[in-house]
Protein backbone atom coordinates (compact mmCIF):
# COMPACT_ATOMS: atom_id res chain seq x y z
CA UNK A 1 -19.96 8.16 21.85
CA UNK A 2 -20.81 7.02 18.44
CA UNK A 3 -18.74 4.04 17.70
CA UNK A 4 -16.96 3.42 14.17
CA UNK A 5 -18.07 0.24 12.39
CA UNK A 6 -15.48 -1.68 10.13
CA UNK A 7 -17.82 -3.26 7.51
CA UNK A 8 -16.67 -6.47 5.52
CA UNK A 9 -20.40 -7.38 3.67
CA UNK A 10 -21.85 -7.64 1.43
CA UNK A 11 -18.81 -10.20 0.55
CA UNK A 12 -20.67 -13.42 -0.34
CA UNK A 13 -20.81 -15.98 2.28
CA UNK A 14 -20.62 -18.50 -0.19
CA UNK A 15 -16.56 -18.04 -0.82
CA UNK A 16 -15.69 -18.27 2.75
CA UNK A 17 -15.57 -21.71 4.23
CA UNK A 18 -14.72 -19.54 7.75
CA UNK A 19 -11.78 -21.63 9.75
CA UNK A 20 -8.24 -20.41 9.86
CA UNK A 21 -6.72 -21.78 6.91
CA UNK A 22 -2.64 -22.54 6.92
CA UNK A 23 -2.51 -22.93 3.51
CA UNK A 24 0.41 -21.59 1.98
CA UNK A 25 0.76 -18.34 -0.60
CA UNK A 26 2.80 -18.31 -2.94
CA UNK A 27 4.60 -16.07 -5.32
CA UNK A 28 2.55 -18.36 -8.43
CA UNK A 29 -0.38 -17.80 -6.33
CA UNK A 30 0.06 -14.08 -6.65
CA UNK A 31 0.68 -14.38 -10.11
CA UNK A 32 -2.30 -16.42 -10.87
CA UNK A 33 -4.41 -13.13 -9.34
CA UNK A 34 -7.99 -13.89 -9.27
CA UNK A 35 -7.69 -17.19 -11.03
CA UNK A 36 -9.59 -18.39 -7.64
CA UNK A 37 -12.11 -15.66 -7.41
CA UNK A 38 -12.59 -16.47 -3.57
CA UNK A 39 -9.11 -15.18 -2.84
CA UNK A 40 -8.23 -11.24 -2.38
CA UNK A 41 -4.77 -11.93 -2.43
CA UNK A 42 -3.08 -8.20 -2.85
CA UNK A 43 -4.46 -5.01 -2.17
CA UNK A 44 -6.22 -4.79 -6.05
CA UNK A 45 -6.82 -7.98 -6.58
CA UNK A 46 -4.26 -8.88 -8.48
CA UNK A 47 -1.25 -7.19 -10.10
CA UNK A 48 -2.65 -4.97 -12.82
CA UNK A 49 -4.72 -3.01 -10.72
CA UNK A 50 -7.71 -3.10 -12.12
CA UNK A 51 -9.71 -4.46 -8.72
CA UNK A 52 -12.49 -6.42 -10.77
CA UNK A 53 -14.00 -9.16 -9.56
CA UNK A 54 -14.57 -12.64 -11.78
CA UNK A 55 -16.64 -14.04 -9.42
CA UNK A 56 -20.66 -13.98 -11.18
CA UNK A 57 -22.82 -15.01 -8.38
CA UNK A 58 -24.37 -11.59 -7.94
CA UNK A 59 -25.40 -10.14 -10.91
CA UNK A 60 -28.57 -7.73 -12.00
CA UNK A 61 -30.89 -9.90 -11.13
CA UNK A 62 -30.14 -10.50 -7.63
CA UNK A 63 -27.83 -7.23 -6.91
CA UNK A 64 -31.31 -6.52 -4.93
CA UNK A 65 -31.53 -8.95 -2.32
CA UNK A 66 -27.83 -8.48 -0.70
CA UNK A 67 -27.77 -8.47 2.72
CA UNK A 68 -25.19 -7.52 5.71
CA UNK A 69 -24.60 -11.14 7.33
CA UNK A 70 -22.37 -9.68 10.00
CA UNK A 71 -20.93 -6.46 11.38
CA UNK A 72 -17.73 -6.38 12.79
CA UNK A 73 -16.70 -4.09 15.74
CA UNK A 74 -13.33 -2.80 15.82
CA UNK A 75 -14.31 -0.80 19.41
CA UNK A 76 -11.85 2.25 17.70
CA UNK A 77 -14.01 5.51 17.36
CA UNK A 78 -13.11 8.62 16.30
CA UNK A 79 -11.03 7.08 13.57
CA UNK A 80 -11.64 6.31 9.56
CA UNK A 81 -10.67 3.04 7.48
CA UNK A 82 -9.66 2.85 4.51
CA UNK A 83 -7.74 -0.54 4.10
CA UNK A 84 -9.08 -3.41 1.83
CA UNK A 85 -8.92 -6.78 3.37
CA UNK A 86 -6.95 -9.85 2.37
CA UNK A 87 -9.27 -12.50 1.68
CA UNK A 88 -7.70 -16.50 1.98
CA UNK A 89 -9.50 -19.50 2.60
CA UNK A 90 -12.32 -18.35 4.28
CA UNK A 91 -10.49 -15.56 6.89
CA UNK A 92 -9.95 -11.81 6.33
CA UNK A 93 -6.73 -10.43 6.92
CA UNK A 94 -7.42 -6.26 7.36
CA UNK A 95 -5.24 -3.39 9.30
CA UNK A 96 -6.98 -0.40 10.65
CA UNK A 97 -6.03 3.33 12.20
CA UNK A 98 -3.33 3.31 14.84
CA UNK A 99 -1.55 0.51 13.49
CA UNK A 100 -4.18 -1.99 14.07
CA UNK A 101 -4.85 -5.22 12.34
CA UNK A 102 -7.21 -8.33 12.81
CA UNK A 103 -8.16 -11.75 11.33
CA UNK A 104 -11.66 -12.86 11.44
CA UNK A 105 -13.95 -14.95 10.03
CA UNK A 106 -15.27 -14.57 6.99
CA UNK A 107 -18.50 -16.24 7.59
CA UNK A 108 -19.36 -15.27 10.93
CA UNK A 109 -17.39 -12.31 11.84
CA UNK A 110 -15.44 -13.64 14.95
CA UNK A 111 -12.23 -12.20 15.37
CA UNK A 112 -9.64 -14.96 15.60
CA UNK A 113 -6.71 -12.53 16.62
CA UNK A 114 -6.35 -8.76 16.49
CA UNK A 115 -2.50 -6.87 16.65
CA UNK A 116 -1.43 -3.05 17.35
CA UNK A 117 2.13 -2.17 17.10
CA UNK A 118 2.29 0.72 20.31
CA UNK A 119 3.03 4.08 18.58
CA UNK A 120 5.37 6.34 19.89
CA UNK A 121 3.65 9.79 21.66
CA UNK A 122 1.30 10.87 19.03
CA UNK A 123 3.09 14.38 19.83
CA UNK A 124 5.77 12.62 17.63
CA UNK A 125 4.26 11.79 14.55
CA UNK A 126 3.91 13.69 11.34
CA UNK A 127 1.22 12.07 9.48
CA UNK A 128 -0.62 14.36 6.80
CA UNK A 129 -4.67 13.34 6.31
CA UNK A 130 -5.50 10.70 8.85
CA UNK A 131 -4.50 8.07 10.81
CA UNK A 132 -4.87 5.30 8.57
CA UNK A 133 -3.98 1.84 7.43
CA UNK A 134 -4.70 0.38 3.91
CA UNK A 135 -3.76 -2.98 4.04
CA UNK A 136 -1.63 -5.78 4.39
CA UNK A 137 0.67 -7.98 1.80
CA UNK A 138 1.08 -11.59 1.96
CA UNK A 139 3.63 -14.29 1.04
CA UNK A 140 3.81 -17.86 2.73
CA UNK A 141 2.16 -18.03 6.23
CA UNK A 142 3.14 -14.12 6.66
CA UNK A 143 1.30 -11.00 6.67
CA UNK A 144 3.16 -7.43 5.97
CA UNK A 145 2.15 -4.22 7.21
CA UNK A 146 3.48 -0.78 7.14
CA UNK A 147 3.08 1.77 10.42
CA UNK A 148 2.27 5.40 10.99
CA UNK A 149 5.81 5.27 12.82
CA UNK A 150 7.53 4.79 9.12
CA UNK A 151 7.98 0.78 9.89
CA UNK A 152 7.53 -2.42 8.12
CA UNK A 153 6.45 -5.40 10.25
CA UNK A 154 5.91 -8.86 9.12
CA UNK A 155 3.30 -10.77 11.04
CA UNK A 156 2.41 -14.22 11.45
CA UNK A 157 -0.49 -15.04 9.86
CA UNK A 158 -2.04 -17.82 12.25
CA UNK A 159 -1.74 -16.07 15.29
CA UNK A 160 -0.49 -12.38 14.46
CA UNK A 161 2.65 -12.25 16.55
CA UNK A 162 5.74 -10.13 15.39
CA UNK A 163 8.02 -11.97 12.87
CA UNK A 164 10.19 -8.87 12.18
CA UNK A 165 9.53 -5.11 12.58
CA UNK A 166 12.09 -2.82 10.53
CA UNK A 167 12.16 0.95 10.12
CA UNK A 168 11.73 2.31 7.25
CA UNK A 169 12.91 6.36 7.84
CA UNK A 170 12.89 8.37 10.83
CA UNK A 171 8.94 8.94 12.00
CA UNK A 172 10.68 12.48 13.55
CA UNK A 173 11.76 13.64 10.39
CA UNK A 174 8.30 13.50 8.52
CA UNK A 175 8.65 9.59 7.83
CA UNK A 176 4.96 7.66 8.10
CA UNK A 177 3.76 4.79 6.13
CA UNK A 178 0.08 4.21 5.39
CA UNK A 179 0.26 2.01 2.46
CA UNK A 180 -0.20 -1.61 1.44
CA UNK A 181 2.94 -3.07 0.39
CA UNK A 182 2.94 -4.71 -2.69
CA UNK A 183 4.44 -8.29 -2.91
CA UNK A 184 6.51 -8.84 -6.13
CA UNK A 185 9.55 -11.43 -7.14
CA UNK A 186 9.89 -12.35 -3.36
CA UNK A 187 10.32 -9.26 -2.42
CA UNK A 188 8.05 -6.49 -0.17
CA UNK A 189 7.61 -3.38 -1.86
CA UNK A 190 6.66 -0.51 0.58
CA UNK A 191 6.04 3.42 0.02
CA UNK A 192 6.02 6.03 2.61
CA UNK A 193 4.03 9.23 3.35
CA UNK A 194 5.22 12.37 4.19
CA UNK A 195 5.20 14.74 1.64
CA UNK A 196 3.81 17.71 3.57
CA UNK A 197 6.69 17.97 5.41
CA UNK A 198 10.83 18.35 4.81
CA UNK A 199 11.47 15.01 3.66
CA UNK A 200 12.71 12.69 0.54
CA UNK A 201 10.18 10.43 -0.28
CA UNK A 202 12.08 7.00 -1.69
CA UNK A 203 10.37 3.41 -2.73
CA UNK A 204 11.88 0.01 -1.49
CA UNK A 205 11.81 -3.55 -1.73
CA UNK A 206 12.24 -6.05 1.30
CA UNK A 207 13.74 -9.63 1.49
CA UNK A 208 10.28 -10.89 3.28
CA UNK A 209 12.38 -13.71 5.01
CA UNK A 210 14.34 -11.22 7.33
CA UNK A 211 13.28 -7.55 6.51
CA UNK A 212 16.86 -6.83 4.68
CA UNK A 213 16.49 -4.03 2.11
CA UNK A 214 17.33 -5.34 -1.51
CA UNK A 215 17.29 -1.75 -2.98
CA UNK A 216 15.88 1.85 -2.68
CA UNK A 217 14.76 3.98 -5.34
CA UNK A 218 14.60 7.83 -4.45
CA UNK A 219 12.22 10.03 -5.56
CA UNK A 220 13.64 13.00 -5.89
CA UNK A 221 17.25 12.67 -6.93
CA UNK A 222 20.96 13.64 -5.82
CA UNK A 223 23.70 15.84 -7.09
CA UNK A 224 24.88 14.02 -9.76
CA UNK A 225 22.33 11.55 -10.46
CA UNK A 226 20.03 11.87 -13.49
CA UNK A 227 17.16 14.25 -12.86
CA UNK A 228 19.57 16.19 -10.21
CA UNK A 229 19.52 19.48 -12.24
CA UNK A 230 15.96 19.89 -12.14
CA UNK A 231 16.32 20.87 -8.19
CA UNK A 232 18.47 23.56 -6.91
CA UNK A 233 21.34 22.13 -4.68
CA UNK A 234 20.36 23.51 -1.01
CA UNK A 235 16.93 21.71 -1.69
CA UNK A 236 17.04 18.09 -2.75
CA UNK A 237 17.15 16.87 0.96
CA UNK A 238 13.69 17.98 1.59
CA UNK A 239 12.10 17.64 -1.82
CA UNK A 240 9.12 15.28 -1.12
CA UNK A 241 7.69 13.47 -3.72
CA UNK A 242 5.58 10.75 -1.05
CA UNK A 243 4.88 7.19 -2.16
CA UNK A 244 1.92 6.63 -0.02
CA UNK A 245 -0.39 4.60 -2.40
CA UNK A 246 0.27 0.86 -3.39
CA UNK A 247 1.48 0.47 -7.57
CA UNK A 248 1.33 -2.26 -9.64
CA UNK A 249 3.49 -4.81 -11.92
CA UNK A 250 3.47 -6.31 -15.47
CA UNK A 251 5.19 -9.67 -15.09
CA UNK A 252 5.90 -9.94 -18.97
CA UNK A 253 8.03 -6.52 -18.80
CA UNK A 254 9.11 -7.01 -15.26
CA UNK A 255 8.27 -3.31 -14.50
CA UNK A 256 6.38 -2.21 -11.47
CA UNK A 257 5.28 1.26 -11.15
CA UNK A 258 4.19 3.43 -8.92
CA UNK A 259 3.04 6.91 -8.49
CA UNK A 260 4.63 9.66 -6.56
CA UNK A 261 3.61 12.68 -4.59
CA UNK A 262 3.76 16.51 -4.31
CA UNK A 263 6.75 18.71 -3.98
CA UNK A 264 7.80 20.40 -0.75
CA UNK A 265 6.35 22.56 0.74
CA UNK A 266 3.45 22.28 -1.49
CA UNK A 267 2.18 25.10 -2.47
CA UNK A 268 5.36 27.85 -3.02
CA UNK A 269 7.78 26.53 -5.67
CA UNK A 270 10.21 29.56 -5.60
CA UNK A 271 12.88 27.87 -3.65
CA UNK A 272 12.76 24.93 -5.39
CA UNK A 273 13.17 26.23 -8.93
CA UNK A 274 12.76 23.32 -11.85
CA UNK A 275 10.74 20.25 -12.77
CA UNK A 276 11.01 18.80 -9.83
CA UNK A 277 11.64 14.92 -10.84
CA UNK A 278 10.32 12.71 -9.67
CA UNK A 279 7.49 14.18 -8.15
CA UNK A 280 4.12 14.36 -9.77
CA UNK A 281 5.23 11.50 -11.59
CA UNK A 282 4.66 7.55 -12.53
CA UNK A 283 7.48 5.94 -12.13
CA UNK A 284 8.49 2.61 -13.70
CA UNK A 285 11.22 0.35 -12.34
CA UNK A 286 12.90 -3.24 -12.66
CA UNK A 287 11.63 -5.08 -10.23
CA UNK A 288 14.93 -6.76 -9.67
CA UNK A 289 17.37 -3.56 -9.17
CA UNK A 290 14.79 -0.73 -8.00
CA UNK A 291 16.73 0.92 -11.33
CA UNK A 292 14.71 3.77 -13.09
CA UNK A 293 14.00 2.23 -16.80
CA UNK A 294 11.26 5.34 -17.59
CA UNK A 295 8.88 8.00 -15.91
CA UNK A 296 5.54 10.72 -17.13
CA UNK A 297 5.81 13.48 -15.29
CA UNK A 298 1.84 14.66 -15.21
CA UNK A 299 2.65 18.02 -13.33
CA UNK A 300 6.31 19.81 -13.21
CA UNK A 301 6.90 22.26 -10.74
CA UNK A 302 3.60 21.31 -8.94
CA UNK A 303 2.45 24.44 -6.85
CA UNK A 304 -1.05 23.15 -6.12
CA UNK A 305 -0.31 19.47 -3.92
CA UNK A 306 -2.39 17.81 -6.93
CA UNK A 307 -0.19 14.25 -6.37
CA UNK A 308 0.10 11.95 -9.02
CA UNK A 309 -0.36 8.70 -6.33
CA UNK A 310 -3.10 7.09 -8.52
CA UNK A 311 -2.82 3.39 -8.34
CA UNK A 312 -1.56 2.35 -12.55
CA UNK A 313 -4.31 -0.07 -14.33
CA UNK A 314 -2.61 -1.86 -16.73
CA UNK A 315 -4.38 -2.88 -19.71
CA UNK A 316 -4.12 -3.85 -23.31
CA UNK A 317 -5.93 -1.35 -25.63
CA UNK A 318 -6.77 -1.19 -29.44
CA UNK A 319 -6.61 2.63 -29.97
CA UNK A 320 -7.24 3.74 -34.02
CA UNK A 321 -6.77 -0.09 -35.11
């Protein structure tokens, strides 16, 4: 049986001093981004997205001679990854398919403690495009993680036992989860998946402390509430419109946004006459309400599941002076 390998080099050596650190995160540390390049901190780096590196020990010069120090093996086969690891103090934080998750060492690849959160019968779950994991959050001496199941489960981080473990939505009616949450203002951000099938995708935020939701935004609107009249009535319920991929945040503006998913069912629109908000769309909301201050809708009426679940880079651009 050919066995899946979970690769975490070339990472340099260098930035991992490889003993399980209990140093604390905080919301300024998340903030501060990659203001200590040896730190992966959120699941792009830091909160605009952009996933770029400061760190300048490997440049064109020596790009040549990297080398895998270690290989990690997860023993799953038959499954993909596609998570990004937390990187603190010398240990990697990374979840996996199935709703697994380890810690090891980032300098010799020992696994310091691993976690799966049993599934219910795979018979039960609805989960569109693999079963996969992209990462964890992180806030104080806990880890967050979102599960195939449509639950969000806060870990601790020095010895990966079960903090909390909410639900998010009902895994039976389309509900999964295969996103990093996002950490923001003290509070958990998480998406779900499930756009394929006859759900309505929403976005929420978490009190990390005790898993209490602060607020949900939905994605595709009800009777009455702004963007309603752009579904028919009979629909709305089963609109879609996924969260599935992690968004990001401008402090300054206090605005995170996300992206959203396709319409359902995907590809015939004639029951579901309209724009379709807020599918196909970016989103951007106050951080502190989950209240709707603007949205681009890149595809109304989307009849081709083209998503709009690109992760925002925020940037400041001269365009034309």
């Amino acid at each position: 049986m050919t066995r899946r390998l979970l690769w975490m080099a070339p990472l340099l050596a260098a930035s991992f001093g490889g003993a399980l650190s209990a140093q604390y995160i905080s919301s300024k540390d998340l903030l501060d981004g990659l203001a200590n390049p040896s730190r992966w901190l959120t699941y792009s780096g830091d909160y605009s997205g952009r996933r770029h590196s400061p760190l300048k020990e490997v440049d064109r010069s020596n790009v040549g001679r990297l080398a895998a120090q270690w290989t990690f093996q997860t023993g799953l086969a038959g499954h993909k990854f596609e998570a990004t690891p937390i990187a603190v103090d010398g240990v990697l934080y990374v979840t996996g398919p199935m709703n697994h998750a380890w810690a090891v060492d980032g300098k010799t690849g020992r696994q310091i403690w691993r976690y799966q959160r049993q599934l219910p019968p795979v018979s039960e779950l609805r989960v569109c495009c693999g079963m996969v994991n992209r990462g964890f959050a992180i806030l104080g001496d806990r880890l967050f993680m979102t599960t195939l199941d449509a639950h969000l489960v806060a870990l601790d981080r020095k010895t990966g036992t079960v903090v909390w473990d909410i639900e998010l939505g009902e895994h039976t009616q389309g509900y999964a989860s295969t996103g990093a949450p996002l950490m923001v203002d003290g509070k958990v951000i998480v998406g779900v998946a499930g756009g394929e099938f006859a759900m309505r995708g929403f976005l929420d935020a978490y009190d990390p402390a005790d898993g209490k939701r602060v607020w949900r935004f939905w994605t595709v609107p009800a009777p009455g509430e702004k963007g309603a009249e752009t579904w028919p009535e009979e629909v709305w319920e089963r609109g879609g419109g996924p969260t599935w991929l992690t968004g990001t945040f401008d402090p300054e503006l206090n605005l995170l946004y996300w992206g959203t998913g396709n319409p359902n069912p995907d590809f015939y629109g004639a029951d579901r006459q309209g724009d379709n908000l807020y599918t196909n769309a970016l989103i951007a909301l106050d951080v502190a309400t989950g209240t709707l201050r603007w949205h681009f809708q890149f595809t109304p009426h989307d009849e081709h599941d083209w998503d709009a679940n690109q992760i925002p880079v925020l940037a400041d651009l001269t365009v034309k002076g």
